[in-house]
Protein backbone atom coordinates (compact mmCIF):
# COMPACT_ATOMS: atom_id res chain seq x y z
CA UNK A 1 -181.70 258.41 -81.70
CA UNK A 2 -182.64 261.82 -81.76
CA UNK A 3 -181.02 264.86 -83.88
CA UNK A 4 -181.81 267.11 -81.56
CA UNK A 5 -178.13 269.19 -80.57
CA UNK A 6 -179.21 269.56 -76.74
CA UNK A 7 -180.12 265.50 -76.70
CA UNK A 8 -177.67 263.50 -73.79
CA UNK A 9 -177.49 259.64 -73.79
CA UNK A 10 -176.35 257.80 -70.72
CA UNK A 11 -175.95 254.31 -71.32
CA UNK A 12 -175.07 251.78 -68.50
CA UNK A 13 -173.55 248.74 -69.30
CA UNK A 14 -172.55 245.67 -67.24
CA UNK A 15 -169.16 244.63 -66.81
CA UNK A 16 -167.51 242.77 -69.71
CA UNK A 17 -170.22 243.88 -72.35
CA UNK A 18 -167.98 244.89 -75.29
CA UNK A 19 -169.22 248.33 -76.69
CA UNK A 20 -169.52 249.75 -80.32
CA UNK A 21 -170.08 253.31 -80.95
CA UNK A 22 -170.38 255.03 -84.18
CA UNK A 23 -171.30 258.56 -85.16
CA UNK A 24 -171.03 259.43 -89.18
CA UNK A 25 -173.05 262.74 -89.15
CA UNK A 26 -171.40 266.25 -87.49
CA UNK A 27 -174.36 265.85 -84.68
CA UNK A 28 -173.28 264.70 -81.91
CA UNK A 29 -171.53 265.75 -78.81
CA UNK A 30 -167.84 264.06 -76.82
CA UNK A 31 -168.69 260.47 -76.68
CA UNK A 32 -167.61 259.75 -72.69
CA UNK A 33 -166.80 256.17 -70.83
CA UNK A 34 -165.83 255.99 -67.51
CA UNK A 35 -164.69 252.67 -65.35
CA UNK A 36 -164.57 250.73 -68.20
CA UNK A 37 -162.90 247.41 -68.48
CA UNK A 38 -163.89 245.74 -71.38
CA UNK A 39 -163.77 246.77 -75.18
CA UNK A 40 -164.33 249.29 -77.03
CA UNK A 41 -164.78 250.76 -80.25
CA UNK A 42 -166.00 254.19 -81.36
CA UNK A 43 -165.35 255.65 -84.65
CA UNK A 44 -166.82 259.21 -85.21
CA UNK A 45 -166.06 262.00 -87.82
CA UNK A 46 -166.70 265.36 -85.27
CA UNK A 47 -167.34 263.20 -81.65
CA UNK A 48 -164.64 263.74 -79.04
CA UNK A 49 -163.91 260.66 -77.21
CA UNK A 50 -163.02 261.01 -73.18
CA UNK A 51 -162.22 258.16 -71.41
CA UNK A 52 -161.13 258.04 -67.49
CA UNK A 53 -160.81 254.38 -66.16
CA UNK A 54 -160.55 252.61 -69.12
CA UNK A 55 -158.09 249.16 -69.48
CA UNK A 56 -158.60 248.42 -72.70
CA UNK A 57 -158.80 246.70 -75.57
CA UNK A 58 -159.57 249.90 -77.58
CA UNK A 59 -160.01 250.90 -81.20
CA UNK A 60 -160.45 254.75 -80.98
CA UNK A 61 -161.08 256.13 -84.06
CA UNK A 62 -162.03 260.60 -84.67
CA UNK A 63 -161.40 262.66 -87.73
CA UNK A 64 -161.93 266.22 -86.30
CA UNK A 65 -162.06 265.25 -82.33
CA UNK A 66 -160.16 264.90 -79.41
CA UNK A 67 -158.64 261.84 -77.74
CA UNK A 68 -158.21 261.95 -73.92
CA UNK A 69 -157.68 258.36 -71.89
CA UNK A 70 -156.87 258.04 -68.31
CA UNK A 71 -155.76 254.02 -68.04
CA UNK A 72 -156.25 252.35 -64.78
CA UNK A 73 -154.18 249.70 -66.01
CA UNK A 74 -153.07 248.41 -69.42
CA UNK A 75 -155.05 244.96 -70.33
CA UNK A 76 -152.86 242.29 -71.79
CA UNK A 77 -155.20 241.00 -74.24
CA UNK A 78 -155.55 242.63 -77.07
CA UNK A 79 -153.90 245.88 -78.85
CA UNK A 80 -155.09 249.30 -78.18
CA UNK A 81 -155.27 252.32 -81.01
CA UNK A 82 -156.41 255.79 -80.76
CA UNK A 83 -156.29 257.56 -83.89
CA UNK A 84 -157.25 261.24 -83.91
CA UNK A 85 -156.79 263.25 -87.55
CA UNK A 86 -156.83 266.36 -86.89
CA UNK A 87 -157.09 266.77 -83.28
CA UNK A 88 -154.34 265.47 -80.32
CA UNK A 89 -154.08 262.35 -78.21
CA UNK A 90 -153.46 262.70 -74.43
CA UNK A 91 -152.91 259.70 -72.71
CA UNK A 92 -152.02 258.69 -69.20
CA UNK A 93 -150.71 255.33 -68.39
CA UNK A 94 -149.51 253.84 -64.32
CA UNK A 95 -146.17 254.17 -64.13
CA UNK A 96 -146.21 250.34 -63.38
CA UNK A 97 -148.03 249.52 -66.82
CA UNK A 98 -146.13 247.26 -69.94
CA UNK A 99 -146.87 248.34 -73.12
CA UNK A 100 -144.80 248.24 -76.58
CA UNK A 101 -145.98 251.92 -77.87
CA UNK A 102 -146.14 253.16 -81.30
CA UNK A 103 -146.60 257.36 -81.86
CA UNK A 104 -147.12 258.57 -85.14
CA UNK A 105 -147.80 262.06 -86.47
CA UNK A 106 -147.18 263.75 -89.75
CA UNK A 107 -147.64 267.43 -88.53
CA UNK A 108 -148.06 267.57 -85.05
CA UNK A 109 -144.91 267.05 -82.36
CA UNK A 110 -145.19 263.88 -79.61
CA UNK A 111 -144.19 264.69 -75.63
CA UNK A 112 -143.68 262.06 -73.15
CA UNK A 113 -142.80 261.70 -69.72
CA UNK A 114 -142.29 257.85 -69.91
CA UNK A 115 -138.66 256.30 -69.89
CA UNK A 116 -139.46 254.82 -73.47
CA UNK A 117 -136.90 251.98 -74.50
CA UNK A 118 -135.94 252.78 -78.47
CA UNK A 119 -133.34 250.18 -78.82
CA UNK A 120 -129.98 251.11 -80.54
CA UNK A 121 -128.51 251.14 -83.72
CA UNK A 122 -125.00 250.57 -83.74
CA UNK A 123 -124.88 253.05 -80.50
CA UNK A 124 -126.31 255.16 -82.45
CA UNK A 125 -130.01 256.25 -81.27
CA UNK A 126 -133.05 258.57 -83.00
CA UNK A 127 -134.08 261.39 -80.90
CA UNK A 128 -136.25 263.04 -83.18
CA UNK A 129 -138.49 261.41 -86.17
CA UNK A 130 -142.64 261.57 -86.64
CA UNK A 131 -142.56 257.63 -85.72
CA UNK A 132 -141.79 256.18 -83.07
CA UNK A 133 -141.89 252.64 -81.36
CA UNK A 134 -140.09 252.08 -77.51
CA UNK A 135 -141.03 249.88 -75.03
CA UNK A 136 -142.04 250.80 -71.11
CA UNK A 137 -141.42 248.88 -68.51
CA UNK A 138 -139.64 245.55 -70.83
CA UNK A 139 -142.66 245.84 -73.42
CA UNK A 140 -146.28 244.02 -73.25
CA UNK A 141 -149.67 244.58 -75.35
CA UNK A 142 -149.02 247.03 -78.38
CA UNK A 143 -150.16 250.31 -77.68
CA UNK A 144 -150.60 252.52 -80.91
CA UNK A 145 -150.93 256.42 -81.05
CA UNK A 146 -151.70 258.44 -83.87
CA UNK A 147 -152.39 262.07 -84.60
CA UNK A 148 -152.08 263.38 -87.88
CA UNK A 149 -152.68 267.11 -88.07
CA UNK A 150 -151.72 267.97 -83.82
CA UNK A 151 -149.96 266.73 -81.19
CA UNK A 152 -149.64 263.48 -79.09
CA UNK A 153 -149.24 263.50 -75.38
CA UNK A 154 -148.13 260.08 -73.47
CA UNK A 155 -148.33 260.80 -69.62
CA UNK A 156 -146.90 258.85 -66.44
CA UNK A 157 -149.31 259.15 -64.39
C-alpha cells in the first residue's frame, strides 16, 4: 500500500466475501462501499467511512471521521455498530426495516424521523436523555449508534 496522499484503491469483491478494513496512520482518504451485502468491518483513526447499499452485518469503527450509511435493507443476522468519536452518524434505514436501535452520545444531540418504540415506565416516558434504546417496526437485529463528541442522525428513508 502506498503512502502517497493522491493514491485511490478500488477493490472489487464478489458477493458474500466478508471485508476487513483497517487504517491506524492519519494517511488515508473516506474509506467507500457501495452495494454491499455481506460484512463488514473497518476501524480507522482519521478515515471517513461512506456506505450507500449496504445490509449489514457491520462493525464501523472512526475516531476523527464521519459515518454516513444508506441501508437497502436491514440483515437479520447479526448486529450492526457504527461508532464515530468525534465526528456524527447519519443513517438511513426503509421505512419497512426491523431493527431494536441503540443511540448514544455524550456531547452531541440525536434526531430521528423514525416512530421509535421506547416502552413506558409507569406511563411515564423519557423524551430527552444521551441514551437511548426503541424499537421500529416491533424490533429485529440490534442496531447500535454511537457518537461521542457530535451528533447522530437516524433517517426514514
Amino acid at each position: 500500500i502506498s503512502n502517497r496522499s493522491d493514491t485511490r484503491y478500488t477493490v472489487k469483491v464478489p458477493a458474500g466475501v466478508s471485508i476487513y478494513y483497517e487504517c491506524t496512520t492519519h494517511a488515508g482518504h473516506t474509506v467507500m462501499a457501495h452495494n454491499l451485502k455481506s460484512e463488514l468491518e473497518v476501524s480507522a483513526n482519521f478515515n471517513s467511512v461512506e456506505l450507500e447499499g449496504v445490509t449489514g452485518p457491520l462493525a464501523i469503527s472512526t475516531v476523527h471521521g464521519h459515518i454516513d450509511a444508506d441501508f437497502t435493507e436491514i440483515n437479520q443476522e447479526a448486529s450492526i455498530s457504527l461508532h464515530s468519536v468525534h465526528n456524527h452518524v447519519d443513517v438511513s434505514v426503509p421505512a419497512s426495516a426491523k431493527a431494536s436501535f441503540r443511540l448514544n452520545t455524550s456531547w452531541g444531540e440525536m434526531f430521528t424521523d423514525l416512530d421509535l418504540d421506547y416502552g413506558q415506565e409507569n406511563d411515564m416516558r423519557r423524551i430527552s436523555s444521551k441514551k437511548i434504546a426503541g424499537k421500529f417496526n416491533g424490533g429485529g437485529v440490534d442496531f447500535s449508534l454511537t457518537s461521542t463528541h457530535n451528533d447522530i442522525y437516524l433517517r426514514k428513508k
